[in-house]
Protein backbone atom coordinates (compact mmCIF):
# COMPACT_ATOMS: atom_id res chain seq x y z
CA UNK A 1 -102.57 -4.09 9.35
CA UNK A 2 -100.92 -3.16 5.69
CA UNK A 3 -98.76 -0.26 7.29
CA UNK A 4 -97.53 -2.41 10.16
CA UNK A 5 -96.40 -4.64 8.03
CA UNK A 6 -94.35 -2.81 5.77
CA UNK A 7 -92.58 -0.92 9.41
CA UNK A 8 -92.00 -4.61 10.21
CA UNK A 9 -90.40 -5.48 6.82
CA UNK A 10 -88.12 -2.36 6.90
CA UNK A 11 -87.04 -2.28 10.29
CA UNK A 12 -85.31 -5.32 9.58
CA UNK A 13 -82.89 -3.78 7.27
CA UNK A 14 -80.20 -2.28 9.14
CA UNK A 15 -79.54 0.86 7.53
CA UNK A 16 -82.75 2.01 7.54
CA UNK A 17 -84.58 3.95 10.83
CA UNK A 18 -88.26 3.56 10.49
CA UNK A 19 -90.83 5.58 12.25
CA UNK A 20 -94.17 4.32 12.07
CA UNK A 21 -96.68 7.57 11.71
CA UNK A 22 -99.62 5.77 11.17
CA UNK A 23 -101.51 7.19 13.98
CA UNK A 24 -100.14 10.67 13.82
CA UNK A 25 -99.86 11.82 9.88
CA UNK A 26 -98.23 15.07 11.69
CA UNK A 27 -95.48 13.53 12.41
CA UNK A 28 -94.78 13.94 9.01
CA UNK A 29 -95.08 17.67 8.53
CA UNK A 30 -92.49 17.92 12.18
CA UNK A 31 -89.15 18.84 12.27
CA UNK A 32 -86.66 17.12 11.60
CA UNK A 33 -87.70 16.37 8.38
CA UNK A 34 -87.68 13.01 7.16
CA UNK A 35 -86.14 11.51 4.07
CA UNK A 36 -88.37 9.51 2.60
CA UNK A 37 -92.19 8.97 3.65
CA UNK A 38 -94.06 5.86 1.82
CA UNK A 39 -97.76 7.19 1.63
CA UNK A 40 -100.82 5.68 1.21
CA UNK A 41 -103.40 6.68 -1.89
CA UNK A 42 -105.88 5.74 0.51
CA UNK A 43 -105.90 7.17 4.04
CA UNK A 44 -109.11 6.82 6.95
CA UNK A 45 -111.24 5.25 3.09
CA UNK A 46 -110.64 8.75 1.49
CA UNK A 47 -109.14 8.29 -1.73
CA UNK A 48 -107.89 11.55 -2.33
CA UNK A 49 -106.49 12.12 1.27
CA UNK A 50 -102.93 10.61 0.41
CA UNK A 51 -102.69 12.58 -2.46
CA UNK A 52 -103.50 15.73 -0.70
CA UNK A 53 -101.05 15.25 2.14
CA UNK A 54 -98.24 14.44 -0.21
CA UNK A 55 -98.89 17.96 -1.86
CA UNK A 56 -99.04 19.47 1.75
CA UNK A 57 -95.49 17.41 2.08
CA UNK A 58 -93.95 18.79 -0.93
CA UNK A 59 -94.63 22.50 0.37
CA UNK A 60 -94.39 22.07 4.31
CA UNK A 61 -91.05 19.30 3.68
CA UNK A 62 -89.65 20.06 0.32
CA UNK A 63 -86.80 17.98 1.35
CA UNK A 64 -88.83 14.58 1.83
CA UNK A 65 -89.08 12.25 -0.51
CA UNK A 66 -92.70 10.89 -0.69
CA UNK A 67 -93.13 7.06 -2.79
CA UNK A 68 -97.22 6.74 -3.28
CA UNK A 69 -98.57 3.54 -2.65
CA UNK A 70 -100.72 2.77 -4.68
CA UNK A 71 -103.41 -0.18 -4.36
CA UNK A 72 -103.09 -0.65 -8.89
CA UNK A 73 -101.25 1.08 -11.18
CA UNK A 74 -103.78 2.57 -12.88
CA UNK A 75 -102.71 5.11 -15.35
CA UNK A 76 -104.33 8.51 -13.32
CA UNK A 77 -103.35 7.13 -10.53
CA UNK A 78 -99.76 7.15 -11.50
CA UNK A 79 -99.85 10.64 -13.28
CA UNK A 80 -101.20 11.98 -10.15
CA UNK A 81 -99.10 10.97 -7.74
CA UNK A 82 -95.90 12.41 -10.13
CA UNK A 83 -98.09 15.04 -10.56
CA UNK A 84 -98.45 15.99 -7.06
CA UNK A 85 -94.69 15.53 -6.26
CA UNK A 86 -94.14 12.02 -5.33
CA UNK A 87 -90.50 10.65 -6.67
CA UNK A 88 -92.36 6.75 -7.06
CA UNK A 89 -94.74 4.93 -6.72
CA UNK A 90 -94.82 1.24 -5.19
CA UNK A 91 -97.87 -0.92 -6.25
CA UNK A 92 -99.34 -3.95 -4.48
CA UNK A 93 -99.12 -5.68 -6.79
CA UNK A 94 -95.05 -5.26 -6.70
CA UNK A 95 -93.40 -8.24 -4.64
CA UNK A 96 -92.72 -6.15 -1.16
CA UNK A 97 -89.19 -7.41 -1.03
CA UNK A 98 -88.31 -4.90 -3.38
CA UNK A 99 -89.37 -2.41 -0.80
CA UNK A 100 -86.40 -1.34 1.11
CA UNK A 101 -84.95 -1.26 -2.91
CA UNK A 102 -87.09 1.11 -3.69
CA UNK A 103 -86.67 3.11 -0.32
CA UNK A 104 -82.67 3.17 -0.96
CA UNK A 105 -83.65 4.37 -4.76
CA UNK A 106 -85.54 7.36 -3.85
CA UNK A 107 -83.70 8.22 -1.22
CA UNK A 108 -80.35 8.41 -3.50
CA UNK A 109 -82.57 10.74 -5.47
CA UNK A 110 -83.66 8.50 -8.31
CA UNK A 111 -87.33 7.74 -9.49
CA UNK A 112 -89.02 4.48 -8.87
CA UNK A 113 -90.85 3.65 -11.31
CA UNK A 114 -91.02 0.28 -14.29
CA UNK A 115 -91.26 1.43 -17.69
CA UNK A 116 -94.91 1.54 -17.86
CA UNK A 117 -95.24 3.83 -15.05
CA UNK A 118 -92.91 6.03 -16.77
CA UNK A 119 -94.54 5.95 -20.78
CA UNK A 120 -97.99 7.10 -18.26
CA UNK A 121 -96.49 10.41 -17.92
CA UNK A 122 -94.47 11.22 -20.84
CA UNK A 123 -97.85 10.63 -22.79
CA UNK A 124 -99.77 12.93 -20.13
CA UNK A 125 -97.30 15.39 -21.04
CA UNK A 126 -97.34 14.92 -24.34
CA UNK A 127 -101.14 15.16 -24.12
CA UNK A 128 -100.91 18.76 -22.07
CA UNK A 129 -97.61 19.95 -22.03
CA UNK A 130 -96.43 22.77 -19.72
CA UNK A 131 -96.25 26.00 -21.62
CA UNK A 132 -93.48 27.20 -19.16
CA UNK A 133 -92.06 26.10 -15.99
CA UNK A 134 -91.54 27.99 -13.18
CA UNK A 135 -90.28 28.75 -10.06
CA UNK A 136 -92.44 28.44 -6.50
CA UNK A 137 -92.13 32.30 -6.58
CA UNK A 138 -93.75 32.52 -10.18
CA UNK A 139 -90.59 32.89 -12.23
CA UNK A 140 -89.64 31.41 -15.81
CA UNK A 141 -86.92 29.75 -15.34
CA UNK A 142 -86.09 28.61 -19.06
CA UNK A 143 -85.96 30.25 -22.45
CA UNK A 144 -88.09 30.24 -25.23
CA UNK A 145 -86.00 27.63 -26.99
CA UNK A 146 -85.67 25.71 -24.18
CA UNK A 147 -89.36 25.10 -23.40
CA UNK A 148 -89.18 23.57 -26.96
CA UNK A 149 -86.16 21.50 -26.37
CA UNK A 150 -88.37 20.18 -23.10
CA UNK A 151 -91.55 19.75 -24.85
CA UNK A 152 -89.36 17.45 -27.74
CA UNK A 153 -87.36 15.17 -24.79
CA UNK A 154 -91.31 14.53 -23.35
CA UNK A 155 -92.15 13.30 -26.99
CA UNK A 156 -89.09 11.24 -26.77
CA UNK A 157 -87.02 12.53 -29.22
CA UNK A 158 -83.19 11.88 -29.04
CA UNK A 159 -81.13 15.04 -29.39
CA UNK A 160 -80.33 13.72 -33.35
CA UNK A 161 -84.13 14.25 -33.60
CA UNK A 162 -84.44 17.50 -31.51
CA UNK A 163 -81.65 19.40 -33.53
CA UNK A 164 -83.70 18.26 -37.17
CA UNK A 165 -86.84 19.89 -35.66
CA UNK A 166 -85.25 23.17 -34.45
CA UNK A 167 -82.80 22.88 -37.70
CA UNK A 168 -79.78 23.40 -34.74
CA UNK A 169 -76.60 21.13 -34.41
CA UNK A 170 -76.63 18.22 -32.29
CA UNK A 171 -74.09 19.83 -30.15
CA UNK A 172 -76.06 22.42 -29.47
CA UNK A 173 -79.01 20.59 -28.39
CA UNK A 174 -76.68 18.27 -25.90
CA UNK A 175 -75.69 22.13 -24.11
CA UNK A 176 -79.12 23.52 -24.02
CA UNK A 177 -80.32 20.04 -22.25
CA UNK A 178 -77.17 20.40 -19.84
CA UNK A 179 -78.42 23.86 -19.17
CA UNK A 180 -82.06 22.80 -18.42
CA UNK A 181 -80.84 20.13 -16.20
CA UNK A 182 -78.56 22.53 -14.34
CA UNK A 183 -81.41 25.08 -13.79
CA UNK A 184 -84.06 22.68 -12.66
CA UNK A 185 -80.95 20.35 -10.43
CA UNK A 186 -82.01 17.23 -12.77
CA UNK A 187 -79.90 15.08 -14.20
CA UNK A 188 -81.62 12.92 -16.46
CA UNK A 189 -84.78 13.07 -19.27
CA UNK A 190 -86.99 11.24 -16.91
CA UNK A 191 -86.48 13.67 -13.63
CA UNK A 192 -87.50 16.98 -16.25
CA UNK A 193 -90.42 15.31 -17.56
CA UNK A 194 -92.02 14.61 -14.12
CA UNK A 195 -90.84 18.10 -13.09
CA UNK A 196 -92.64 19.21 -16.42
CA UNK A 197 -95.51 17.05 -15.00
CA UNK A 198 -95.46 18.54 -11.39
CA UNK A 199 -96.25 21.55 -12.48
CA UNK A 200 -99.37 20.98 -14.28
CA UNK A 201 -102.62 21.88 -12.68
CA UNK A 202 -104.85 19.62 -11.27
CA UNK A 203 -106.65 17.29 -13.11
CA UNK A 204 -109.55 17.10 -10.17
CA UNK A 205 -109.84 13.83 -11.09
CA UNK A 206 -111.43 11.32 -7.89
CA UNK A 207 -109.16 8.55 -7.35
CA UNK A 208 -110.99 5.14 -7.92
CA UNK A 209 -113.38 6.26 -10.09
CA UNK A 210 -113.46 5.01 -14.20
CA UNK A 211 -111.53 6.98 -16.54
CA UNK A 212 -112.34 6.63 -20.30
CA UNK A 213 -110.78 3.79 -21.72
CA UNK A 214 -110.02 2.14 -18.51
CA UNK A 215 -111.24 -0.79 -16.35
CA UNK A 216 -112.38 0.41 -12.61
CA UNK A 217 -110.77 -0.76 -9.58
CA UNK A 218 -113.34 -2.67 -8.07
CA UNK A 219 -111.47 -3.17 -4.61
CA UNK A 220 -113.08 -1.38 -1.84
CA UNK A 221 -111.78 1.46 -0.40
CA UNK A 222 -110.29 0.89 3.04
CA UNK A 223 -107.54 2.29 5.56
CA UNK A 224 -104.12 2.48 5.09
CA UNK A 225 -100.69 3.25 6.60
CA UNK A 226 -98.32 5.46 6.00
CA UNK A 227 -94.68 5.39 6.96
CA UNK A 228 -91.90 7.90 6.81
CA UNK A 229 -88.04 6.98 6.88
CA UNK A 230 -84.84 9.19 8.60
CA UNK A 231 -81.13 8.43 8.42
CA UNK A 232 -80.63 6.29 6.04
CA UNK A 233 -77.09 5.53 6.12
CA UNK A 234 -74.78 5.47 2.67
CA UNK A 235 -72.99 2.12 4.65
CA UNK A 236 -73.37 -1.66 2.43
């Protein structure tokens, strides 16, 4: 089986400790937390029951990590997987020795994620940007001005760009960024636009099912593993 396979293929690399939770999805929501946990899109042929446990993750284990795995890289399927939390997402269609890569990746905090992947959600942003981002107890945490400066890095404007649009100095662009990053504990434009992302509601959309302008997956749904990782140690 798929999830076997990739416990296999990891526990071979030294550094890593793999527990296979494929049986017992609890195991996931236990203490001690786990580091990172590679999840399934697909879980018991229920294409949305991935997605929901990574959102139960993200509340229950906000210190996990979760990587989506995705059967295509679809374009919802991408957004909705950022959207829900996860910090990548590895496609079958990747070559799986860049597995434990992306394993180490996340797990030094980074996103995993090709270019593509990434242009998916700075146009859903773009699309239906946040109005304000807040905290899991409700509160704003930026200004005014720098919900702008957020909604112009999504766009993709450079801080040149940013400080023409809100007639400000480029200086003074480059501190209200360094601000935003050090309220939301980002450090780069791709980590605020996928916390941007995160907080958007729910699309409802169903996994697997055609979205305008797009071809649908016409592999059948079936079960899949999941696999969380603990202790990953910094040594080469």
């Amino acid at each position: 089986m798929f999830g076997q396979m990739l416990t296999s293929l990891l526990r071979r690399e030294k550094d890593l400790e793999v527990i296979d939770a494929t049986s017992d999805p609890l195991l996931l929501t236990s203490v001690p937390q786990y580091d990172v946990a590679l999840i399934s899109a697909v879980l018991e042929n229920d294409t949305q029951k991935g997605f929901e446990l990574v959102e139960a993750l993200r509340l229950s284990s906000p210190t996990t990590r979760a990587v989506m795995l995705l059967d295509s890289a679809r374009r919802d399927l991408v957004v909705e997987a950022f959207r829900i939390g996860s910090r990548g997402v590895f496609c079958r269609c990747e070559p799986l020795k860049l597995l434990p890569k992306c394993v180490r990746t996340v797990h030094a905090g980074q996103i995993w994620a090709n270019a593509e992947q990434i242009e998916f959600v700075f146009r859903a942003f773009a699309e239906a940007p946040v109005t304000r981002l807040v905290s899991a107890d409700g509160e704003v945490l930026l200004s005014a001005r720098e919900q702008q400066v957020v909604r112009f890095v999504a766009e993709g404007l450079n801080n040149r760009e940013i400080a023409a649009q809100l007639a400000l100095s480029e200086h003074t662009v480059k501190n209200y960024i360094f601000h935003i990053f050090n309220k939301l504990g980002i450090s780069s434009r791709v980590e605020l636009v996928l916390y941007a992302v995160s907080q958007r509601p729910s699309s409802k959309f169903r996994p697997g099912y055609l979205q305008k302008g797009e071809l649908q997956d016409s592999s059948q749904p079936r079960q899949e593993e999941l696999a969380p990782l603990k202790n990953i140690s910094q040594s080469q």
